[in-house]
Each structure stands twice: as C-alpha cells, then as structure tokens.
Protein backbone atom coordinates (compact mmCIF):
# COMPACT_ATOMS: atom_id res chain seq x y z
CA UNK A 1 32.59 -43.70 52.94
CA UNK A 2 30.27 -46.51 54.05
CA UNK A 3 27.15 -44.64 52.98
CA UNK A 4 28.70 -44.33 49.40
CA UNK A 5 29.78 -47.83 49.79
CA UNK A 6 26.22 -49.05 50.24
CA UNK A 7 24.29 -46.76 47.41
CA UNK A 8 27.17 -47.82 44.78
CA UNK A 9 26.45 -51.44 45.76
CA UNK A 10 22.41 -50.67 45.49
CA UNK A 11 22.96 -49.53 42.54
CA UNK A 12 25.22 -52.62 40.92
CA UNK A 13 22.45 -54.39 41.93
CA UNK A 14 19.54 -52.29 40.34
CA UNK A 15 21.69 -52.38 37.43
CA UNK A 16 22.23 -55.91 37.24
CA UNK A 17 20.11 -56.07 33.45
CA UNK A 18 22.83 -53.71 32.01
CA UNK A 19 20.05 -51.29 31.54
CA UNK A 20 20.60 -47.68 33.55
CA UNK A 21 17.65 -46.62 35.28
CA UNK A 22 16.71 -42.75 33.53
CA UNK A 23 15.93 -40.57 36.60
CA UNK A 24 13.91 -37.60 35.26
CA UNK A 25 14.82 -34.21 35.87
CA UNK A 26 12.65 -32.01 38.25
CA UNK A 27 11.54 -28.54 37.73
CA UNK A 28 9.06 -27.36 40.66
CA UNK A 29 9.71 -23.59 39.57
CA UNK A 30 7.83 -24.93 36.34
CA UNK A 31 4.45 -25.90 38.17
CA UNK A 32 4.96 -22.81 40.38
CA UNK A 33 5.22 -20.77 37.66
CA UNK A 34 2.14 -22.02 35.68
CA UNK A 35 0.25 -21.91 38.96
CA UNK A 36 0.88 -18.35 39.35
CA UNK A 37 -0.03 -17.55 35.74
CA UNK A 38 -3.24 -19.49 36.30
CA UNK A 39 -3.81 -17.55 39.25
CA UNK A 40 -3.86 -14.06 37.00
CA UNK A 41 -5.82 -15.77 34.01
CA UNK A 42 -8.86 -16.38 36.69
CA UNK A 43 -8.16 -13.12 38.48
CA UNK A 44 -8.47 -11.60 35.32
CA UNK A 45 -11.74 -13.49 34.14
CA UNK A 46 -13.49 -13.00 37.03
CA UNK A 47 -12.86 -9.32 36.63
CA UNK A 48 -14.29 -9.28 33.16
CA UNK A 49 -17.06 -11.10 34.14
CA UNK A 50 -17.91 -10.05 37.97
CA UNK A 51 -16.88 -6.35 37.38
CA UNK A 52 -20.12 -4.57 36.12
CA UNK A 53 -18.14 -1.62 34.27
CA UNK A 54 -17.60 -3.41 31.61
CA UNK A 55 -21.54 -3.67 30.78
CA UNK A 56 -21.79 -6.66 29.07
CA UNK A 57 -24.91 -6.16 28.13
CA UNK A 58 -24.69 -3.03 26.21
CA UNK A 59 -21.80 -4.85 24.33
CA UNK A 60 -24.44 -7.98 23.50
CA UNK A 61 -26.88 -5.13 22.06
CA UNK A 62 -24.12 -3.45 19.87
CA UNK A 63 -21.76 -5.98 18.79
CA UNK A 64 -23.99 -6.69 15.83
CA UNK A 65 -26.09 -3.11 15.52
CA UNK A 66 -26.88 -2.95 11.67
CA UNK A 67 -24.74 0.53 11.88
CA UNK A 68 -21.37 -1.32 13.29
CA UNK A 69 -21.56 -3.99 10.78
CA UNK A 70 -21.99 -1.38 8.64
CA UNK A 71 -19.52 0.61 9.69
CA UNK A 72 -16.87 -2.58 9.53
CA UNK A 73 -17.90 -2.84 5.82
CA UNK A 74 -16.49 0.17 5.25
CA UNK A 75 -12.97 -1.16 7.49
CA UNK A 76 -12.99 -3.68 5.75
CA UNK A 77 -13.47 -1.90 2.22
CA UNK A 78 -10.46 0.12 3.33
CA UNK A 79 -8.10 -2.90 3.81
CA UNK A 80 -8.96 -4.63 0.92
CA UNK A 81 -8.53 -0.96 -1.88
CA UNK A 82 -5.49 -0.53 0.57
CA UNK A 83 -3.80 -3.24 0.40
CA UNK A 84 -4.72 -4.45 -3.48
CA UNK A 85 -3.69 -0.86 -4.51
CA UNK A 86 -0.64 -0.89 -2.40
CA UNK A 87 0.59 -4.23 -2.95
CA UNK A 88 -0.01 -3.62 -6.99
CA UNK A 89 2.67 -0.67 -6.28
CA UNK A 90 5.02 -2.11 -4.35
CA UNK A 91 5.57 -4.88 -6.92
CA UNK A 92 6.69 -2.03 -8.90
CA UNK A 93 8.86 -0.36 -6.50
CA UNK A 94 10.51 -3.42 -5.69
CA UNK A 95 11.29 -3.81 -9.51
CA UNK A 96 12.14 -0.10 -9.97
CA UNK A 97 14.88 -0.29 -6.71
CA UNK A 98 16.33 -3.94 -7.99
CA UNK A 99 16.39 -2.17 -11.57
CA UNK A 100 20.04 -1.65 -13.40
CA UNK A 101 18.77 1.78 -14.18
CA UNK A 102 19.98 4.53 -12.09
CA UNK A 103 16.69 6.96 -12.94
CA UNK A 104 14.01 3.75 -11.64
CA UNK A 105 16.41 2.98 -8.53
CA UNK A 106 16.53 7.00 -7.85
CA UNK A 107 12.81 7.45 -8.23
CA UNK A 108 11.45 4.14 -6.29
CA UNK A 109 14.37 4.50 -3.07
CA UNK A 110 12.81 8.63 -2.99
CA UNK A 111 9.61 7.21 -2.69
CA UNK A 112 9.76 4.68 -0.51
CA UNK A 113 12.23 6.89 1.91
CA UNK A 114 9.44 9.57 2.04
CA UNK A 115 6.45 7.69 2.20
CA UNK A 116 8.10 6.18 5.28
CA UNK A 117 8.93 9.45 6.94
CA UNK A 118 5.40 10.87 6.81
CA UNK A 119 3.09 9.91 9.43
CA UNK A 120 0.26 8.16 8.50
CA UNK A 121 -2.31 10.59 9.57
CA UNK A 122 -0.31 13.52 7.70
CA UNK A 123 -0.56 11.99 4.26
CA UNK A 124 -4.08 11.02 4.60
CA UNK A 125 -5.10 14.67 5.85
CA UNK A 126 -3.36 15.76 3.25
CA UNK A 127 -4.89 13.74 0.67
CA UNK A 128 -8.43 15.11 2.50
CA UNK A 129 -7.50 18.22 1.95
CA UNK A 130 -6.08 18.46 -1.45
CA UNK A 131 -9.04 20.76 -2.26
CA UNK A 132 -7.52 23.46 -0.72
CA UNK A 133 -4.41 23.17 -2.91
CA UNK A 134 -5.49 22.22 -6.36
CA UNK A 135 -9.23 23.53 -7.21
CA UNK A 136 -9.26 21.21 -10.29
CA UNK A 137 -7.49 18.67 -11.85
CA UNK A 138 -6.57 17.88 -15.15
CA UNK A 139 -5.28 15.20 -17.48
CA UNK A 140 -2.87 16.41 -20.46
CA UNK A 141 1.35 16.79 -21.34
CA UNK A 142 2.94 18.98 -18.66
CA UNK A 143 3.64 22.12 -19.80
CA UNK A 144 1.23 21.47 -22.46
CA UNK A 145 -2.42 20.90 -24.16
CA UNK A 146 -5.02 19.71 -21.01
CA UNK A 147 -7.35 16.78 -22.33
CA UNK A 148 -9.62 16.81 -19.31
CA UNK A 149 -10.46 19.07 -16.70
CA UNK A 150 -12.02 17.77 -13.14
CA UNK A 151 -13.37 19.67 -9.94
CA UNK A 152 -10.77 18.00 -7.10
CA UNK A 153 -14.01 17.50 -4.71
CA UNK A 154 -16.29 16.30 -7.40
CA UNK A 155 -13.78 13.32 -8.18
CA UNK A 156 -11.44 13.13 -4.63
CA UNK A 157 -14.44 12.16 -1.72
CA UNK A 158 -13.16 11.32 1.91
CA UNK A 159 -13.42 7.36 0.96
CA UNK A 160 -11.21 8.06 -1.77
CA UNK A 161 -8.76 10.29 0.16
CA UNK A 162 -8.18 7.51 2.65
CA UNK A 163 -7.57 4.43 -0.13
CA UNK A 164 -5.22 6.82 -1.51
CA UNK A 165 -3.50 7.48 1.61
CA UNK A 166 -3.57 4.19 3.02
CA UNK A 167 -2.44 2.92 -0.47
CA UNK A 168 0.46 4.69 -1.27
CA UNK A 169 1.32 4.80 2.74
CA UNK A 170 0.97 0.61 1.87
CA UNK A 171 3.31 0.67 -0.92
CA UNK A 172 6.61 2.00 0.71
CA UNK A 173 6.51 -0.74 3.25
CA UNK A 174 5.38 -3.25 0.82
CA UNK A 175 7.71 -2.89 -2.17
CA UNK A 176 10.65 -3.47 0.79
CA UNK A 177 9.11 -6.83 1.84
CA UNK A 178 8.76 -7.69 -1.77
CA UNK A 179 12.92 -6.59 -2.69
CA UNK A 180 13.65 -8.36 0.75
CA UNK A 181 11.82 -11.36 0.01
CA UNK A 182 13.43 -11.22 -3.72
CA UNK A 183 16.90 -11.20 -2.70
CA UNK A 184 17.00 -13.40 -0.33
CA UNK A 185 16.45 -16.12 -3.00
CA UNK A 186 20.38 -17.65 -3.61
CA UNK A 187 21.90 -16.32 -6.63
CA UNK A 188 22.74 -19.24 -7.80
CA UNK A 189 18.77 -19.73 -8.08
CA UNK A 190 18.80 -17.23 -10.96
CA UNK A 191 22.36 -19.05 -12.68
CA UNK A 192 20.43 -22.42 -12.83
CA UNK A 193 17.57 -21.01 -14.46
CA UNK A 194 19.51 -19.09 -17.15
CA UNK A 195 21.86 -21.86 -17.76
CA UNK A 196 18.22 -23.88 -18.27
CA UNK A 197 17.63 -21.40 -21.06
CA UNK A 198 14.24 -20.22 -19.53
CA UNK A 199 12.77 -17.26 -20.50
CA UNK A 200 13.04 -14.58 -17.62
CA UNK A 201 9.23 -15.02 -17.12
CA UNK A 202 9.18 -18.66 -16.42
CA UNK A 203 12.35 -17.82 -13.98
CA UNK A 204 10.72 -15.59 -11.73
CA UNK A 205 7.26 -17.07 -11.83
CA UNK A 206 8.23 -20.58 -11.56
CA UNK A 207 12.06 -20.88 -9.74
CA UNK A 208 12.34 -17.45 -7.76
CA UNK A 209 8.99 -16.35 -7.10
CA UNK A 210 7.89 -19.40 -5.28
CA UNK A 211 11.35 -19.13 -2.91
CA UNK A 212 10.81 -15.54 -2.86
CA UNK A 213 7.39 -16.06 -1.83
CA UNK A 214 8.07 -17.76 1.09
CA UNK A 215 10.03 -14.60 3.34
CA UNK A 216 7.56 -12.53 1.98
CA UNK A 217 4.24 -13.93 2.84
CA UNK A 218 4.78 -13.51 7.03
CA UNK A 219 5.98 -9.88 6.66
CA UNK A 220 2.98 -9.04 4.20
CA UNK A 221 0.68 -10.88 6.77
CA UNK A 222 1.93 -8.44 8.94
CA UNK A 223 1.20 -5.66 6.93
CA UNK A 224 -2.07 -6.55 6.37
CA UNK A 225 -3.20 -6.53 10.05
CA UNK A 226 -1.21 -3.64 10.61
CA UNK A 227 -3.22 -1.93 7.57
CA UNK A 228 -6.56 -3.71 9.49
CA UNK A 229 -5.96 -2.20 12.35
CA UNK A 230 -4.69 1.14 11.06
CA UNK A 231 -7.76 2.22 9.08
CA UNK A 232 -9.13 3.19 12.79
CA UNK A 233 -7.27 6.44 11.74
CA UNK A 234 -9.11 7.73 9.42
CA UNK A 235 -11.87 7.96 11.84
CA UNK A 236 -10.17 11.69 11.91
CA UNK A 237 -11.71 12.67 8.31
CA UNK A 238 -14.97 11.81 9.82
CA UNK A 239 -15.38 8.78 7.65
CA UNK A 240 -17.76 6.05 8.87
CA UNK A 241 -15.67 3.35 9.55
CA UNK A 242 -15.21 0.74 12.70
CA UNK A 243 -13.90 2.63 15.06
CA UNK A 244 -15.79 6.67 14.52
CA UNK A 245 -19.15 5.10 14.03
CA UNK A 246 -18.51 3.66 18.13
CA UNK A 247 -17.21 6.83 18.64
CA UNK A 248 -20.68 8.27 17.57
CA UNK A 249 -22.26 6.03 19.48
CA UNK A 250 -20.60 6.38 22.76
CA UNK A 251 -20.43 9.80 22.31
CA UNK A 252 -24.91 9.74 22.61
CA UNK A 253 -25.20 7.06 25.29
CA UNK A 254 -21.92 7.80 27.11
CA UNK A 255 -21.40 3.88 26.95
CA UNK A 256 -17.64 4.45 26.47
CA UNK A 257 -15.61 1.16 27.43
CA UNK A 258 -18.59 -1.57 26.30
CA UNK A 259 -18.14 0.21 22.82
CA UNK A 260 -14.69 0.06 22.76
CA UNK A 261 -15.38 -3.74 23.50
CA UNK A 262 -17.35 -4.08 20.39
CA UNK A 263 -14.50 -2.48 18.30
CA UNK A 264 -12.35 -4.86 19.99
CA UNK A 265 -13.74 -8.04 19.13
CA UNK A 266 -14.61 -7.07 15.65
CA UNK A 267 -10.75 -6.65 15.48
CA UNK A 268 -9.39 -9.56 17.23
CA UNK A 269 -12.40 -11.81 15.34
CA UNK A 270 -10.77 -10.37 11.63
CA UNK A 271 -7.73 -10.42 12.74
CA UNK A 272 -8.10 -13.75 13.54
CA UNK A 273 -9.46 -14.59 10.53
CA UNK A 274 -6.26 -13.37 8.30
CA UNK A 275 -3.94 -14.95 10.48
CA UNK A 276 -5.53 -18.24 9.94
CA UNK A 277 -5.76 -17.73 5.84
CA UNK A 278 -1.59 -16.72 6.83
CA UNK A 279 -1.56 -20.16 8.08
CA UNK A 280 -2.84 -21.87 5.11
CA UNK A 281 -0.87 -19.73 2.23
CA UNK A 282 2.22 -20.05 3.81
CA UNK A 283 2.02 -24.11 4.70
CA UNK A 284 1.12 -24.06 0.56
CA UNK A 285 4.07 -22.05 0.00
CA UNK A 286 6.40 -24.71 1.73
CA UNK A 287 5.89 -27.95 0.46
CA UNK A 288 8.90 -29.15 0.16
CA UNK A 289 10.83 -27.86 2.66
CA UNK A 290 10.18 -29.80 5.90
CA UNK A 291 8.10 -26.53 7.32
CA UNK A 292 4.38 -27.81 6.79
C-alpha cells in the first residue's frame, strides 16, 4: 500500500500543470517483426545477386534483343485489339442484360454465361482452328442469297484468331463490370435527372456515367493486366508474342530461367505502367468525393 501511496503522490506532483503526461504505447513485436522481414528481403537479394543461376548476364544481352521487343509489340498489339474490341462489346452486353426486353436480356446473360465457362485456351484454339470447320465464309440473309464468299484461312490468320478470342473471351467479363458499375449508381441518381427533364443521353453521360465510372475503372484495370498477362497463352498457336519468342530462344541456347527473367520484367515494367495510368484516371474520376 505504501508503494502505491508513493507513485500516486509522484504522480499529483508531475501533474501539478493539470496537463496528463501521454505515455506511448510499446510494440517490440513490431520492430521484431520488421527485422525479420528485413532479414528475408536481404536473404533474398543476395540470392539474386550472389547466386550465378540466374545469369545475369545473359538477361542484360536479351532484355532488349531487337526480336523480344519485337515480340512484346506483338503482346502488346494483343492487349490493346483485345481489350478495345472487348470493351466496345461489353458496353453492349451490359446494355442488352439491363435492357426491358426479354430477347436482349436472354441473348447477352447466354453469352456472357458461356463465354465464362470456356477456358481461355479452348476458345482461342478454336478460333485457330475454325478452318477445319467452315472452308469458307460468306456474307448474305440466312437461309438465303450469299453476297460474298471468303476462304476462312485467307481472311482468319493466327493474329486474328487470338484478337478474336481474347476479344470476345474480354467481353463476358467486361460487360459484368460495366452492369456492376451501372447499378451501383443510387436510383434516385436516375429520378433527379428525369425530374430535370434531361434527355436520357445527357443522363447517362453526364449524372450516371461519371458515378458509374468510378466502381468500374479498378475492376477494368484489373482486366486489363489480367488480359496483359494472359496473351502469354497464345504462345500455343505458335504466334510470336512475349512469352513463345523466349521460348524459342531458350529452347537454342538452353538459357531457360535468365529468359524467363526477361519475360518477367517486360511484364512487371508494363504492368507497372497501367497501374500507374489506373492511378491517374481514377483520382480524375473522383474529384469530388474526398478520394483524391
């Protein structure tokens, strides 16, 4: 009791300003912590730069070879058909699955439900081989007069096949962000507007879009680098992008993992790249709202 006595009085007296002293919490599991993860991040340096597997010096002599660079023209073709071409599409699906009409909701929810089913790969084999199904194709009225007639490999080349893969494989997921993003604007968004008398143009473009816009930019971000990334699959239809031409190459020197490194940086550097143009268009797309 004397021992409480004394520190009650010591503190009376520290306290004699009416101000209470602020005694700051300690965390020591905090600096342990971080020391330990330091720890790894040098362990893991010093592996990538003491460890001479990696072969850092066949990566310096590929990483900007005139046949990767052009090789990640070609990736970087692919992402740009894919996702102007798929994003053009989903617009429309979102429309045709928010539509009133039974037939457009029917048609765009099929579409979406079985272009989400089928793996990747699978629709853009198939779209590689559509030769073997249809010779030619034609332009005219089903069941009717044909206006044009066209050898399937003459007009359908591998680059082709995988922008229309990647594309319409682009669209299903897209033309859900797009509805997603579009509904989550409140209802009573769309009541003010009308009560304005505004055309249904200048409500979208000017009241909902711009709400809209803002829950669907991060998920189409997403979808972008996940198309990025993705066109290393149609390295399978032999098509020289990113990720088979290092393939060819490692598969003459036998320089396997520094050639994977290139590919890797190339992807991390672009990737990079769109999530910093993310940054930018989304901090645009909320002025206003206490988020920049």
């Amino acid at each position: 009791m004397s021992t409480l006595a004394a520190s009650a009085q010591t503190a009376v007296i520290e306290d004699e300003d009416g101000d209470l002293p602020v005694v700051r919490t300690r965390h020591p599991w905090r600096w342990v912590t971080g020391a330990v993860a330091l720890v790894m991040v040098a362990q893991f340096a010093h592996g990538l730069i003491a460890n001479p597997g990696w072969d850092w010096g066949t990566f310096a002599q590929y990483i900007t070879a005139k046949s990767v660079l052009s090789a990640l023209k070609v990736t970087l073709e692919l992402t740009c058909w894919g996702t102007l071409l798929g994003f053009f599409l989903g617009v429309w699906l979102a429309v045709g699955r928010l539509s009133k009409n039974p037939v457009l909701r029917a048609i765009a929810w099929t579409y979406v439900w079985a272009f989400r089913s089928i793996p990747l790969i699978v629709q853009l084999l198939f779209w590689f081989n559509l030769a073997y199904l249809y010779k030619t194709l034609s332009l005219g009225i089903p069941f009717g007069p044909e206006f044009a007639r066209f050898q399937t490999n003459g007009v359908i080349s591998g680059f082709t096949a995988a922008v229309i893969g990647l594309a319409l494989h682009q669209a299903a997921y897209s033309a859900e962000i797009i509805r997603a993003g579009i509904i989550s604007v409140d209802a009573g968004q769309w009541e003010a507007a009308r009560a304005l008398g505004l055309p249904w143009r200048r409500q979208f473009f000017t009241i909902v879009g711009p709400q809209a816009m803002r829950g669907i930019l991060p998920n189409a971000a997403n979808e972008v680098i996940s198309l990025f990334k993705g066109t290393s699959i149609v390295s399978t239809m032999a098509i020289a992008e990113l990720f088979y031409q290092v393939q060819v190459i490692y598969g003459r020197n036998g320089r396997v993992v520094p050639l994977l490194m290139v590919a890797t940086v190339w992807y991390i550097l672009l990737t990079t790249v769109l999530s910093v143009i993310q940054f930018y268009i989304e901090r645009r797309f909320s002025r206003g709202t206490g988020d920049e």
